[in-house]
PDB file of N, CA and C in Angstrom:
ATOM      1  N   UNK A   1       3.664  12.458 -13.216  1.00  0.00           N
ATOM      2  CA  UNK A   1       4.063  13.468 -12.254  1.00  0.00           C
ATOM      3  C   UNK A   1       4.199  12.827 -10.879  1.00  0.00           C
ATOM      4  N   UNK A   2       5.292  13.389 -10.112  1.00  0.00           N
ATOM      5  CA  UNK A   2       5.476  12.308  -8.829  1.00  0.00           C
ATOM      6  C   UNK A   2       4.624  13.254  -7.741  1.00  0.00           C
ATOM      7  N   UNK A   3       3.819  12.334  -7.365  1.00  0.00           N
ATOM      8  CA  UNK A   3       3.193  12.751  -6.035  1.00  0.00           C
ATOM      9  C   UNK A   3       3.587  11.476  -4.761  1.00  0.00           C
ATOM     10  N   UNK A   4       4.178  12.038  -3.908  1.00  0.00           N
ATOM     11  CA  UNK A   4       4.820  11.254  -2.604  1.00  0.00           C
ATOM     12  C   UNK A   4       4.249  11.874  -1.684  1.00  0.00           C
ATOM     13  N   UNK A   5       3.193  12.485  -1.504  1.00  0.00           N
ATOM     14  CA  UNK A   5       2.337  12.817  -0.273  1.00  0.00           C
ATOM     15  C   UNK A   5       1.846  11.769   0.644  1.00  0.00           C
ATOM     16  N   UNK A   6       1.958  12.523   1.538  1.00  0.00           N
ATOM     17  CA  UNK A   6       0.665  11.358   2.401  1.00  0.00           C
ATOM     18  C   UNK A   6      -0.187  10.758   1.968  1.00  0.00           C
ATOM     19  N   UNK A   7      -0.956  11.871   1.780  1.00  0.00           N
ATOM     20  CA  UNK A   7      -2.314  11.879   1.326  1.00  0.00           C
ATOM     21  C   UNK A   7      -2.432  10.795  -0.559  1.00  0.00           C
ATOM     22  N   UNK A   8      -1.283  11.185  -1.374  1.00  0.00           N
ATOM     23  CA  UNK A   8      -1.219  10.247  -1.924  1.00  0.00           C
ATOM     24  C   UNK A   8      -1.018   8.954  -2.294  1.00  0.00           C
ATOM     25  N   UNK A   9       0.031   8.663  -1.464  1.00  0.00           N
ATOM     26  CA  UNK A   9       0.325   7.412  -0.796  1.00  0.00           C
ATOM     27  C   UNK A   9      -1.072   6.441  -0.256  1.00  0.00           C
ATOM     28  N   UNK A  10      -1.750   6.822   0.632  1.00  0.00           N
ATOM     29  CA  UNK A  10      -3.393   6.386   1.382  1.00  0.00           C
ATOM     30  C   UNK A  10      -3.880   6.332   0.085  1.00  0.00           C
ATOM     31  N   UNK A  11      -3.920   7.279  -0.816  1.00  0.00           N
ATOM     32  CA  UNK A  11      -5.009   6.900  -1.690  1.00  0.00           C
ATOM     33  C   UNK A  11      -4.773   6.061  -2.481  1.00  0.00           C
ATOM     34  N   UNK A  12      -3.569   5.545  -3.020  1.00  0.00           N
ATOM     35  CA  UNK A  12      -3.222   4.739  -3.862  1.00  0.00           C
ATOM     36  C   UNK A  12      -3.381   3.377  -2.965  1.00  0.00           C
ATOM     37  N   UNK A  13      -3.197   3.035  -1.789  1.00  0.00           N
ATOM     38  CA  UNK A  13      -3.293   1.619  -0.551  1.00  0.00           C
ATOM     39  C   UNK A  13      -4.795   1.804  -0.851  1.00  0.00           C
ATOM     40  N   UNK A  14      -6.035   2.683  -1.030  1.00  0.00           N
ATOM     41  CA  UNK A  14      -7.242   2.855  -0.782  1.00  0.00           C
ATOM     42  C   UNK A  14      -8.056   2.027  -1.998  1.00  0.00           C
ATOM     43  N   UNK A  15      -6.441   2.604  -3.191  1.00  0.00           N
ATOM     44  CA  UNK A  15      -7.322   1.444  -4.172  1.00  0.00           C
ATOM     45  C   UNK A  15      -6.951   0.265  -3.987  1.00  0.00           C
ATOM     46  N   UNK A  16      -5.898  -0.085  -4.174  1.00  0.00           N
ATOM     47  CA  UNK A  16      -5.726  -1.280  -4.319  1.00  0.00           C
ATOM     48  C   UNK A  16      -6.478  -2.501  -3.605  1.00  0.00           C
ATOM     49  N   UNK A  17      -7.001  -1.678  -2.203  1.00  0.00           N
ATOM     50  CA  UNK A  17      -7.615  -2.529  -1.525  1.00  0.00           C
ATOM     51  C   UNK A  17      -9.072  -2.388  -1.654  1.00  0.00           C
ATOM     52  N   UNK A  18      -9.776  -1.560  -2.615  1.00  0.00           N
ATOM     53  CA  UNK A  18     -10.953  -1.482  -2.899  1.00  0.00           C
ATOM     54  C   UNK A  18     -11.529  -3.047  -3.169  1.00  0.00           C
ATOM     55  N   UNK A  19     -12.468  -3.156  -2.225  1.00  0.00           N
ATOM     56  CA  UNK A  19     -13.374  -4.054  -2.586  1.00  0.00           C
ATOM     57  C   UNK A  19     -12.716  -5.499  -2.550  1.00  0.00           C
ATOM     58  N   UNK A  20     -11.670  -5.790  -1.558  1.00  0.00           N
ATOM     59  CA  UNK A  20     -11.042  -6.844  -1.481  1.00  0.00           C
ATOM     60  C   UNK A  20     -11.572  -7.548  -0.374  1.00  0.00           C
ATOM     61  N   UNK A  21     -11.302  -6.574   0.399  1.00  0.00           N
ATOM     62  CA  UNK A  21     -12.305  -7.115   1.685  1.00  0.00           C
ATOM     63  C   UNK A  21     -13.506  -6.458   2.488  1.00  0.00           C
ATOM     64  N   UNK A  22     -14.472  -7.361   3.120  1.00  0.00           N
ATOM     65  CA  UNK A  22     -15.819  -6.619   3.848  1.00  0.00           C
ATOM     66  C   UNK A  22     -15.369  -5.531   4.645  1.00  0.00           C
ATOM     67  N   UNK A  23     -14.455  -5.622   5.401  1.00  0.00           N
ATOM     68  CA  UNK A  23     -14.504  -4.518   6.804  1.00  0.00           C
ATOM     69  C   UNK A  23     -12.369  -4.317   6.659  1.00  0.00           C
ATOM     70  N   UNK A  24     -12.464  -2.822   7.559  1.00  0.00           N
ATOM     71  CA  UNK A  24     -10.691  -3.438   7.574  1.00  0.00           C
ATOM     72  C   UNK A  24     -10.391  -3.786   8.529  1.00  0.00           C
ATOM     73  N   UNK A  25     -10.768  -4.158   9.308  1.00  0.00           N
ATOM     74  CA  UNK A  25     -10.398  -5.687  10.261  1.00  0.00           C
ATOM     75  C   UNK A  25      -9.949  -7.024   9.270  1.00  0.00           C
ATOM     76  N   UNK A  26     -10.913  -7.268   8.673  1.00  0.00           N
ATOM     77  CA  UNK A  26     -10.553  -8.325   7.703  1.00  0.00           C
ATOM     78  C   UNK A  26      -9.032  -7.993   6.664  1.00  0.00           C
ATOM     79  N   UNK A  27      -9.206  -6.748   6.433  1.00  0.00           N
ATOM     80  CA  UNK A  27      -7.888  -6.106   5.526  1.00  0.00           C
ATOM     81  C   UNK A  27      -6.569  -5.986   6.130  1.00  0.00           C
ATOM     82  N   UNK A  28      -6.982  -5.661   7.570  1.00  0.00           N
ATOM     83  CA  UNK A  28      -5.690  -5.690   8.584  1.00  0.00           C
ATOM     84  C   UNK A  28      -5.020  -7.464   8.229  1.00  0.00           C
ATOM     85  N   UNK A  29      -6.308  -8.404   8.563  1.00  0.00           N
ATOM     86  CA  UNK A  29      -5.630  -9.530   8.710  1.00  0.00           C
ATOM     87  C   UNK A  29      -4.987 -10.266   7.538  1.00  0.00           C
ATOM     88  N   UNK A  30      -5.409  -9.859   6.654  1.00  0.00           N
ATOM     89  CA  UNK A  30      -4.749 -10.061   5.057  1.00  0.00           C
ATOM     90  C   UNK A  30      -3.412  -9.794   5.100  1.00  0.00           C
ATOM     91  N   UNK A  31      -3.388  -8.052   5.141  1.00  0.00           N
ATOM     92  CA  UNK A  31      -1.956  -7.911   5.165  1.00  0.00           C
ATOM     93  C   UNK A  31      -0.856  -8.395   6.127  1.00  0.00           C
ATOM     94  N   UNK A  32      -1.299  -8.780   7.322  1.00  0.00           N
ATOM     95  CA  UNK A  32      -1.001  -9.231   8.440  1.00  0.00           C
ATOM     96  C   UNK A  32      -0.207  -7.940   9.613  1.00  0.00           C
ATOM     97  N   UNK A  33      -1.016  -6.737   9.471  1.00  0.00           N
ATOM     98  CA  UNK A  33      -0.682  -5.777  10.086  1.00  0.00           C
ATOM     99  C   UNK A  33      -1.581  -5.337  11.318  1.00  0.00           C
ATOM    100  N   UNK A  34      -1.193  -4.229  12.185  1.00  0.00           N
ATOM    101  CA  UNK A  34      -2.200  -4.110  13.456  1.00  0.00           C
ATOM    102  C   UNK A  34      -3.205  -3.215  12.368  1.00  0.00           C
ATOM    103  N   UNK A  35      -4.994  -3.085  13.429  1.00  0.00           N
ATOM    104  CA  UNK A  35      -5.503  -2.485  12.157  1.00  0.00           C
ATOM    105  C   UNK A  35      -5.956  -1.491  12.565  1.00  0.00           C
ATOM    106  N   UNK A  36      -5.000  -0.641  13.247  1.00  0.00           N
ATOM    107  CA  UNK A  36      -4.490   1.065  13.674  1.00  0.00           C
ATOM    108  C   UNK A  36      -3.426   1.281  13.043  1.00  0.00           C
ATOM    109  N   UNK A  37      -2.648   0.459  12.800  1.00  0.00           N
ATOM    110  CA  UNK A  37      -1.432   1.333  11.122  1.00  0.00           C
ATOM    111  C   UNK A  37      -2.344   0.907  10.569  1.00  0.00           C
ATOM    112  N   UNK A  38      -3.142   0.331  10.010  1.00  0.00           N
ATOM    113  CA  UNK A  38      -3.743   0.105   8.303  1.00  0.00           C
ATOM    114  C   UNK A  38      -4.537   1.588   8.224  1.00  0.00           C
ATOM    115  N   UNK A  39      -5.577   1.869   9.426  1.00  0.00           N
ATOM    116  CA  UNK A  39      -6.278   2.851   9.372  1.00  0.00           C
ATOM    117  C   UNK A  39      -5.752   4.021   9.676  1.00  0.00           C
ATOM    118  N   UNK A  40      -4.408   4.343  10.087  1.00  0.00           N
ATOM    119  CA  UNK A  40      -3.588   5.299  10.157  1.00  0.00           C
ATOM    120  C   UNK A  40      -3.170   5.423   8.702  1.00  0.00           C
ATOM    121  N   UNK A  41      -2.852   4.272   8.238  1.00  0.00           N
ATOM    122  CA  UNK A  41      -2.064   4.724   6.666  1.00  0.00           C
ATOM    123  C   UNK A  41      -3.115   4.798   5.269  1.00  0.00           C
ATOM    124  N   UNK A  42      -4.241   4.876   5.786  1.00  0.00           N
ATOM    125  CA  UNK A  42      -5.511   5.459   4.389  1.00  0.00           C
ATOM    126  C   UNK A  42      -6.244   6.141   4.931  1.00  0.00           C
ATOM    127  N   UNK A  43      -6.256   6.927   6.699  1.00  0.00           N
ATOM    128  CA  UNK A  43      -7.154   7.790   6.430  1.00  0.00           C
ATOM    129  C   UNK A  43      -7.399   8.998   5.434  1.00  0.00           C
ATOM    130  N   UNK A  44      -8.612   9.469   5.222  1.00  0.00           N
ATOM    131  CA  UNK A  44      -8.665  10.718   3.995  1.00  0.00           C
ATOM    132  C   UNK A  44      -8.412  11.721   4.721  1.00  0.00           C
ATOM    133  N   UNK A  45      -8.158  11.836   6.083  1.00  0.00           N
ATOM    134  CA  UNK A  45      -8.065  13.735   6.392  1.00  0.00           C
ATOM    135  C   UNK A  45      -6.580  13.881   6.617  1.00  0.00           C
ATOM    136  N   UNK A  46      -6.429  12.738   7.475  1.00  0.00           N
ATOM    137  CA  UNK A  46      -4.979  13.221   8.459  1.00  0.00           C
ATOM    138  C   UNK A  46      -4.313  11.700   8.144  1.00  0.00           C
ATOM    139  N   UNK A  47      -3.505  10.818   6.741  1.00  0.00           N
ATOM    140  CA  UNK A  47      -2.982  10.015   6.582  1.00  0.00           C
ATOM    141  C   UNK A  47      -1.973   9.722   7.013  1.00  0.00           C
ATOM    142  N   UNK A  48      -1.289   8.772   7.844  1.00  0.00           N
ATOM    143  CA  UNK A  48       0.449   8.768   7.798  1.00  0.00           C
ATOM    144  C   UNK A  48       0.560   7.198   7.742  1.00  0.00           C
ATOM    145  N   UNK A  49       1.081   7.155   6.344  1.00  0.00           N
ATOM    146  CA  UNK A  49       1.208   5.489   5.728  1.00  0.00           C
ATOM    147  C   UNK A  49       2.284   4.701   6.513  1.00  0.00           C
ATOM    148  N   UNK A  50       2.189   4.052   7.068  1.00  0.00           N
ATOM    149  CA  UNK A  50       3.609   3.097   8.336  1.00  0.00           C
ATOM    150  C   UNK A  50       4.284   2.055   7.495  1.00  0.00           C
ATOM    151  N   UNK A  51       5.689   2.260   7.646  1.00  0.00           N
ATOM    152  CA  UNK A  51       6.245   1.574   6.771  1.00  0.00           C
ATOM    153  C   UNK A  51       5.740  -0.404   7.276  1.00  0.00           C
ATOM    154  N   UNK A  52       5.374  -0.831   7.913  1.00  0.00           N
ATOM    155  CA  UNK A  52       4.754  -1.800   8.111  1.00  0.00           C
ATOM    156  C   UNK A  52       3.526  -2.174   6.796  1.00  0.00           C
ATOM    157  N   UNK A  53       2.314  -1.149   6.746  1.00  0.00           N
ATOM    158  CA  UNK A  53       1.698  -1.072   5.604  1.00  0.00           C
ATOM    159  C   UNK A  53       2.311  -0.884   4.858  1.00  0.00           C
ATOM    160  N   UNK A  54       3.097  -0.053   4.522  1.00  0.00           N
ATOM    161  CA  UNK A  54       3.767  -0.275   3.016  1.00  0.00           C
ATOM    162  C   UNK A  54       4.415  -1.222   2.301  1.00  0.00           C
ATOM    163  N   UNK A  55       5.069  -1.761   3.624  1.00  0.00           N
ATOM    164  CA  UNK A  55       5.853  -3.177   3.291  1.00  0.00           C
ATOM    165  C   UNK A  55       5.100  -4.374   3.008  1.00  0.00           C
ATOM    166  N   UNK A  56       3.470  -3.947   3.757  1.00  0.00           N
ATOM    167  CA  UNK A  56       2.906  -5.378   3.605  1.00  0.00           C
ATOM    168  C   UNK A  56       2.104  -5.053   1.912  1.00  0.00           C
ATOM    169  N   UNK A  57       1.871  -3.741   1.764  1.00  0.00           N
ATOM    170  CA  UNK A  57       0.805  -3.647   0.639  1.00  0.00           C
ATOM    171  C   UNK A  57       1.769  -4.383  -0.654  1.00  0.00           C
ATOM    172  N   UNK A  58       3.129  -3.849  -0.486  1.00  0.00           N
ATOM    173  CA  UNK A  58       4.122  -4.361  -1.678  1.00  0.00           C
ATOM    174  C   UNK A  58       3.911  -6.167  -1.756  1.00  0.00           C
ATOM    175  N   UNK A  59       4.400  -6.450  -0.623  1.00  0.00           N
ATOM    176  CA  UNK A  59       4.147  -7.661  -0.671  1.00  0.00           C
ATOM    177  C   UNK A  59       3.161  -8.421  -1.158  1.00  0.00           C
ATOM    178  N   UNK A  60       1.864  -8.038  -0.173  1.00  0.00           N
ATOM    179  CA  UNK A  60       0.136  -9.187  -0.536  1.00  0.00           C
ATOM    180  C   UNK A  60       0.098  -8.388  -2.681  1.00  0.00           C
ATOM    181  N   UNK A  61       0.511  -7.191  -2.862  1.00  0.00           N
ATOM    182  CA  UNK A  61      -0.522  -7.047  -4.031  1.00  0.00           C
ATOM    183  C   UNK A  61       1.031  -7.072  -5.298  1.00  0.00           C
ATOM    184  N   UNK A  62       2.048  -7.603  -4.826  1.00  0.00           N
ATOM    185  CA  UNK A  62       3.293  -7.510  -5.963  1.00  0.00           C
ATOM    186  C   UNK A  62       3.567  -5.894  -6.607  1.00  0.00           C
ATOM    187  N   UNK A  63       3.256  -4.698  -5.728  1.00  0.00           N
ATOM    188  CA  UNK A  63       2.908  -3.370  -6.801  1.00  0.00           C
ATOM    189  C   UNK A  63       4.916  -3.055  -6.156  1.00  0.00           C
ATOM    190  N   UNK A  64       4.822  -2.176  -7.445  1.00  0.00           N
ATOM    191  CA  UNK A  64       6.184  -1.935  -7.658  1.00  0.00           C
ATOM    192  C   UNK A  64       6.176  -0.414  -6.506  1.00  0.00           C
ATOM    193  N   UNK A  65       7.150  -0.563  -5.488  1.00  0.00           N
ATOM    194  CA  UNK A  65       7.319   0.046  -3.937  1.00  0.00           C
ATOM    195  C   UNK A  65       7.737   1.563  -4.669  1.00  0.00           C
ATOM    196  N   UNK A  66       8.489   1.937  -5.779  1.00  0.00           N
ATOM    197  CA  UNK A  66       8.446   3.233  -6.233  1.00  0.00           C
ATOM    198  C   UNK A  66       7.192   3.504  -6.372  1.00  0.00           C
ATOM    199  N   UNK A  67       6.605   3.037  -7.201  1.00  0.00           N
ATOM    200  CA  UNK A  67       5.248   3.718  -7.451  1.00  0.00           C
ATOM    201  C   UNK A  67       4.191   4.087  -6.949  1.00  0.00           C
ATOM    202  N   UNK A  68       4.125   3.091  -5.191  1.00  0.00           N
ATOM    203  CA  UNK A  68       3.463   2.848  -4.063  1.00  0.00           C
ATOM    204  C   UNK A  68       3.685   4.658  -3.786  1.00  0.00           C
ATOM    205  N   UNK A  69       5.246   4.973  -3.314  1.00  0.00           N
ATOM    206  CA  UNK A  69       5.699   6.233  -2.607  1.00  0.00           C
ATOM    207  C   UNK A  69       5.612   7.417  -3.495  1.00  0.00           C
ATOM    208  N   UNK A  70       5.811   7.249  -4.912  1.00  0.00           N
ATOM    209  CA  UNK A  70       5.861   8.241  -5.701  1.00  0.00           C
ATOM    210  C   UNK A  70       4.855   8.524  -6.350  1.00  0.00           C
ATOM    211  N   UNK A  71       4.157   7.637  -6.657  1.00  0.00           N
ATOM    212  CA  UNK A  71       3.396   7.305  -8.513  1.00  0.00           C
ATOM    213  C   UNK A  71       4.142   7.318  -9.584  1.00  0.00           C
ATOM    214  N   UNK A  72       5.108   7.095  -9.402  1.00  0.00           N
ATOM    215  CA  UNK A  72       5.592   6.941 -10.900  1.00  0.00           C
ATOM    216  C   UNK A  72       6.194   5.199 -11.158  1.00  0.00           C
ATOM    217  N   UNK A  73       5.971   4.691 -11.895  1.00  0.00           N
ATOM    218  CA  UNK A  73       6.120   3.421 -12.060  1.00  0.00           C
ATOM    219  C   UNK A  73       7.293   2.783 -12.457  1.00  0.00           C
ATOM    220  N   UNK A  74       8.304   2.067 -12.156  1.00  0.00           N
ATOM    221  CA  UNK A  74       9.161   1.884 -12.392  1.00  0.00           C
ATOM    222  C   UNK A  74       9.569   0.221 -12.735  1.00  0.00           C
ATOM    223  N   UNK A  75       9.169  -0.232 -14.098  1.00  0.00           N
ATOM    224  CA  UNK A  75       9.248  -1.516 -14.610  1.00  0.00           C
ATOM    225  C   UNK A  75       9.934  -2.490 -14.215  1.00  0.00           C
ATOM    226  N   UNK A  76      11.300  -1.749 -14.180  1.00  0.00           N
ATOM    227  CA  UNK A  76      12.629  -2.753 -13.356  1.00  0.00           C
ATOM    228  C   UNK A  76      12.178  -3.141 -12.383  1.00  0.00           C
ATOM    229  N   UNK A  77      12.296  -2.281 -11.026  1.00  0.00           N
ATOM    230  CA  UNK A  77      11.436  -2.606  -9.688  1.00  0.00           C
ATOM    231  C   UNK A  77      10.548  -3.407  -9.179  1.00  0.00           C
ATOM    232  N   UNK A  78       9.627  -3.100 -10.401  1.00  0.00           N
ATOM    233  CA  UNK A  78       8.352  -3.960 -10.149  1.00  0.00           C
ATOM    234  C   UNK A  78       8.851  -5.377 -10.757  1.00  0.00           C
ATOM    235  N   UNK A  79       9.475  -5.737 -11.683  1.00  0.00           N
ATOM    236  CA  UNK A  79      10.243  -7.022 -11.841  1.00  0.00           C
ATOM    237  C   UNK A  79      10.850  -7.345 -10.884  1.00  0.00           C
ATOM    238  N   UNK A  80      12.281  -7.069 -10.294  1.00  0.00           N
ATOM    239  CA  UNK A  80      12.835  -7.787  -8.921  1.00  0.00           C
ATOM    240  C   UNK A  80      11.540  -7.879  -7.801  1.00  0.00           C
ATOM    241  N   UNK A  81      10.420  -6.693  -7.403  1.00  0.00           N
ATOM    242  CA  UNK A  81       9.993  -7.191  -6.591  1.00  0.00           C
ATOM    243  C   UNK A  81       8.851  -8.860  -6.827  1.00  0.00           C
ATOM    244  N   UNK A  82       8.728  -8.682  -8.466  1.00  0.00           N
ATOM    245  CA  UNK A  82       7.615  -9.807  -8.962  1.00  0.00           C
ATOM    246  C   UNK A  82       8.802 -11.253  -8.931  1.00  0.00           C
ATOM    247  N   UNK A  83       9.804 -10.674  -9.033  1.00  0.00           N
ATOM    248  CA  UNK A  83      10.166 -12.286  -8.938  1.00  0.00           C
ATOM    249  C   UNK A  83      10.408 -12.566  -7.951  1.00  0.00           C
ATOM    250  N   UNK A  84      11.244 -12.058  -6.650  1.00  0.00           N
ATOM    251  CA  UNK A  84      10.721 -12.069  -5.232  1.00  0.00           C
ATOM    252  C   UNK A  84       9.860 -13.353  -4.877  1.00  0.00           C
ATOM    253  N   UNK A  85       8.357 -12.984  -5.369  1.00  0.00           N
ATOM    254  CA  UNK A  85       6.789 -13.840  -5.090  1.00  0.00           C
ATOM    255  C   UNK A  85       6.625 -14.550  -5.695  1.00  0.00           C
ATOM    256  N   UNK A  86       7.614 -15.290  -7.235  1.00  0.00           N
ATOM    257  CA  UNK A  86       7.471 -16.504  -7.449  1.00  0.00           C
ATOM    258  C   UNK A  86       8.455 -17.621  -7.053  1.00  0.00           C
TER     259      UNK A  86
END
């Protein structure tokens, strides 16, 4: 089922970055983003994901950018973007 919410969007960046890094300062610098969009784009009340984070989450974690915005997964996608990173 496609969920493209805000709020869904943050939560799906919330996992991926579970437990990757200590603080998100450190997570900001991973993705290489400021770390007021990172914490703008996973808060839990009031989320608004910046296409900056989105662009970087696709990138550092290879996740297929439909599925990032929608949830729904899209195999092709996630191939052009996986070969992209090799």
């Amino acid at each position: 089922m496609k969920d493209d919410s805000k709020a869904a969007i943050a939560s799906r960046i919330r996992g991926l970055m579970s437990g990757q890094d200590p603080s998100m300062s450190d997570a900001a610098k991973r993705l290489r983003v400021d770390e007021l969009s990172l914490r703008m784009s996973v808060d839990e009340l009031a989320p608004y994901p910046t296409v900056d984070v989105i662009a970087a989450v696709v990138r550092e974690y290879g996740v297929d950018p439909s599925w990032l915005l929608t949830g729904e997964y899209d195999s092709s996608t996630h191939r052009n973007i996986a070969d992209k990173h090799t």
